[in-house]
Protein backbone atom coordinates (compact mmCIF):
# COMPACT_ATOMS: atom_id res chain seq x y z
CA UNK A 1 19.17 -77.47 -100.24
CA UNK A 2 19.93 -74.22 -98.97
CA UNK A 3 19.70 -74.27 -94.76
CA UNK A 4 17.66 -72.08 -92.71
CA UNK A 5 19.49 -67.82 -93.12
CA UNK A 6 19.34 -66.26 -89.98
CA UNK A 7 19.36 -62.11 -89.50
CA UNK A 8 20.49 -60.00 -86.37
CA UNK A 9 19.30 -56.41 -86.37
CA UNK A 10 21.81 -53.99 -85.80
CA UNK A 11 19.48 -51.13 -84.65
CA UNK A 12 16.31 -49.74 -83.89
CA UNK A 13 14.08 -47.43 -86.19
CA UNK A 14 12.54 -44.70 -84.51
CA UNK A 15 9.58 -42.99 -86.30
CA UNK A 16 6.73 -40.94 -85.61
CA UNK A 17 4.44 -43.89 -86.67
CA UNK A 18 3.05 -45.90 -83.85
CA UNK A 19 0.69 -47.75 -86.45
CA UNK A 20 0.89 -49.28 -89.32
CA UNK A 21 -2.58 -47.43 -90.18
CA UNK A 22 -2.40 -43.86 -91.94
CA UNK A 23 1.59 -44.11 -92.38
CA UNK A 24 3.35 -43.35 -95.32
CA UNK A 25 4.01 -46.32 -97.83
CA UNK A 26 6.54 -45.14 -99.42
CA UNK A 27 9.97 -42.46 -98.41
CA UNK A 28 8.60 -40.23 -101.39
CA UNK A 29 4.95 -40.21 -99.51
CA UNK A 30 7.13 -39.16 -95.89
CA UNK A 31 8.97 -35.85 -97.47
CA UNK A 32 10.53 -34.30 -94.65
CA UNK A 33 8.96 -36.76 -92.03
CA UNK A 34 11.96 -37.27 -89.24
CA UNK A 35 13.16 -39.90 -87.09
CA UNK A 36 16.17 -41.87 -85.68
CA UNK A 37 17.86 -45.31 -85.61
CA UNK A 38 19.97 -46.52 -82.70
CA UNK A 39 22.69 -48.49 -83.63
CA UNK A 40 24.09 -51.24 -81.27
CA UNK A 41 27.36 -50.56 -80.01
CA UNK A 42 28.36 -53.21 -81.07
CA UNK A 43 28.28 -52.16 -84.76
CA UNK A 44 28.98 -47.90 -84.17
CA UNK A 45 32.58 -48.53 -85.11
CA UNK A 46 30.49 -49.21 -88.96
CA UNK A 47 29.06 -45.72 -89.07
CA UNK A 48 32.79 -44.81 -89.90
CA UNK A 49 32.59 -42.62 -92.78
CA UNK A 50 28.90 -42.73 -93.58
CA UNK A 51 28.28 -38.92 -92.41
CA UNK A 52 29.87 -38.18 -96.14
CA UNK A 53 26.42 -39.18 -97.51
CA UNK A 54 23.52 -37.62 -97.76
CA UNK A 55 21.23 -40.68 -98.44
CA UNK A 56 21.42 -43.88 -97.43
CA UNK A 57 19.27 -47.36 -98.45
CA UNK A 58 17.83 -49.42 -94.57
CA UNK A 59 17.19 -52.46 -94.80
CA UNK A 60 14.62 -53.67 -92.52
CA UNK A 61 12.56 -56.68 -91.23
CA UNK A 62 8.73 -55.61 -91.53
CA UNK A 63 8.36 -57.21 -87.72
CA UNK A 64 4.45 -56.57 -87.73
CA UNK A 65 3.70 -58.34 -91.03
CA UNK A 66 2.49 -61.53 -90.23
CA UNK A 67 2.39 -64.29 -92.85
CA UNK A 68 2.33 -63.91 -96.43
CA UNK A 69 0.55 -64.84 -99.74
CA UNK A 70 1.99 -64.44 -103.43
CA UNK A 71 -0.81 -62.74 -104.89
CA UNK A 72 -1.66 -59.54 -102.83
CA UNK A 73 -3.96 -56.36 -103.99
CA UNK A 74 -1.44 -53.38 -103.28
CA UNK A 75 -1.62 -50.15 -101.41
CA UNK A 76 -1.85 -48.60 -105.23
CA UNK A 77 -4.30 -50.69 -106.85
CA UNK A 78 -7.71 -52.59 -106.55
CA UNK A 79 -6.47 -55.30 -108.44
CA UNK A 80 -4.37 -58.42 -107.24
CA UNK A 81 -0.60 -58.89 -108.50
CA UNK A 82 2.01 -61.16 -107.46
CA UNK A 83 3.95 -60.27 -104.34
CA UNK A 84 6.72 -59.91 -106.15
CA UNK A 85 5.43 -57.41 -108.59
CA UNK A 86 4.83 -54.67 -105.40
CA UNK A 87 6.20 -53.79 -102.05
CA UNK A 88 3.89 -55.28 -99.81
CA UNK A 89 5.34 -55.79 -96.41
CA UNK A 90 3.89 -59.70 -96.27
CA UNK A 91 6.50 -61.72 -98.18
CA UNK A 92 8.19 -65.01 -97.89
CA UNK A 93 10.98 -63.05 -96.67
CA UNK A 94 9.53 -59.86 -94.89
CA UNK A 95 12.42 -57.38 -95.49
CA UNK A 96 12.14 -54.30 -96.49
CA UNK A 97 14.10 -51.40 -98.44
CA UNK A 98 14.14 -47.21 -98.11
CA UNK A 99 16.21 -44.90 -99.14
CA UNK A 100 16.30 -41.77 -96.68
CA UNK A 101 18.04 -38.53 -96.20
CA UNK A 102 21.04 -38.76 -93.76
CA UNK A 103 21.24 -35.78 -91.62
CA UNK A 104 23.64 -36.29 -88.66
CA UNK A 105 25.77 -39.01 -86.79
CA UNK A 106 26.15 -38.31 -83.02
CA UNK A 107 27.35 -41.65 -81.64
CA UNK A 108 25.31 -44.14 -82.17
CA UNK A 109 22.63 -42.81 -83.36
CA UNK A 110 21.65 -41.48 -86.91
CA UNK A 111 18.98 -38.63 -87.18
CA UNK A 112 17.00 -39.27 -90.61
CA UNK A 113 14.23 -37.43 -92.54
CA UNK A 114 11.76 -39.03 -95.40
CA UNK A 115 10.99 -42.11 -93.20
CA UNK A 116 8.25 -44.57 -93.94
CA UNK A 117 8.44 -47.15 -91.04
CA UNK A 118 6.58 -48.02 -87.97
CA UNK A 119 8.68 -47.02 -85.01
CA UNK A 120 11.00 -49.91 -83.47
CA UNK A 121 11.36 -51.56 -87.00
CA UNK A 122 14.32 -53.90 -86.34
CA UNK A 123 17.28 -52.42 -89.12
CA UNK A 124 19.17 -55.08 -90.35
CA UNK A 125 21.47 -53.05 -92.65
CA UNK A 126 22.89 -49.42 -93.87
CA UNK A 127 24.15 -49.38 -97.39
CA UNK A 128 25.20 -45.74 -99.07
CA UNK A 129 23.39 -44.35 -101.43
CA UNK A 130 25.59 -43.71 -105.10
CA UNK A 131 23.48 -42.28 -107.94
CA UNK A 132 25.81 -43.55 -110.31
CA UNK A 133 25.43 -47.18 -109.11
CA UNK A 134 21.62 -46.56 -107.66
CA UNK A 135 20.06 -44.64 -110.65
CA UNK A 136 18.94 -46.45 -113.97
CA UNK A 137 17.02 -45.52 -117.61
CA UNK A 138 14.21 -47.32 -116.52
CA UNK A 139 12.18 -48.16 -119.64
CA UNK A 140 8.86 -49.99 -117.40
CA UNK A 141 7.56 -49.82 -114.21
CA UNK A 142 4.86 -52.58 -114.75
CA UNK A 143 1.38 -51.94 -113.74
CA UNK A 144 2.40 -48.64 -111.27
CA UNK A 145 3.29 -47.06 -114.49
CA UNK A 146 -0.56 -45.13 -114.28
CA UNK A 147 -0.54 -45.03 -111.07
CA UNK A 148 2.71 -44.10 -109.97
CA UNK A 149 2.00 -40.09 -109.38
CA UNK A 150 -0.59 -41.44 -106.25
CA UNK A 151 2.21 -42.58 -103.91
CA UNK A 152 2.96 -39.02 -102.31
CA UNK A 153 -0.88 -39.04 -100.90
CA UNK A 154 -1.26 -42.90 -100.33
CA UNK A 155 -1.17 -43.82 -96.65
CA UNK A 156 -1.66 -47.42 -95.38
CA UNK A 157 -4.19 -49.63 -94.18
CA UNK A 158 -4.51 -52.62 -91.90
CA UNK A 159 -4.56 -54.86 -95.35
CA UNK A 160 -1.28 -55.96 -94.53
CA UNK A 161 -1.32 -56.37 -90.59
């Protein structure tokens, strides 16, 4: 049996959402939005090199979702699907992923733009973004494949407080 995994953020994400309520749901829904993350000290001597990209992926802990359940009726849809099968923030493991633009480094702190979190999200991780490893021929995109062309005007609820 695998034993308890245990994360330490590494920063803070600053947006201009205060509420989960009327935020974006997704980076493509938060076009131009900014914000900032504050890294750590502890981890600045990380950021070496990262100003060379212009997007990068966050990984995040979704601190306000509370619980969870494996069969959850989306931002997107009326209809229940398995957790697994959307985003929702309330999952067994409440982590979340964006990719956002990258637009300076000063310090410790990276300014960002097409953000989609609630302010002072814990980060728990900064990968690059690489079209060539990030970018696929996707043949399916499940059930969001009618309803897809929403997500730029879909803002949240409280459905997943």
């Amino acid at each position: 049996m695998i034993e308890k995994i245990t994360y330490k953020p590494i920063g803070i994400i600053h947006s201009p959402f205060r509420d989960i309520k009327g935020m974006p749901i997704q980076p493509s829904g938060a076009k131009g939005v900014a914000g900032n993350i504050d890294i750590f000290p502890e981890y600045v001597e990380g950021l070496k090199d990262l100003e060379g990209f212009s997007h990068i992926f966050l990984i995040y802990h979704f601190h306000l979702s509370k619980g969870f359940s494996l069969t959850v009726r989306p931002f997107m849809d009326d209809q229940p699907h398995g957790v697994f099968a959307t985003r929702a923030p309330k999952r067994p493991n409440p982590i979340g992923i964006s990719v956002v633009r990258l637009k300076t480094i000063k310090g410790n702190v990276l300014s960002i733009e097409d953000i989609d979190m609630v302010d002072e999200t814990p980060l728990l991780d900064i990968k690059p973004y690489v079209p060539e490893f990030d970018i696929h021929g996707v043949k399916k995109i499940g059930w969001l494949a009618q309803k897809s062309d929403k997500v730029q005007r879909m803002k949240s609820d409280e459905r997943f407080r």
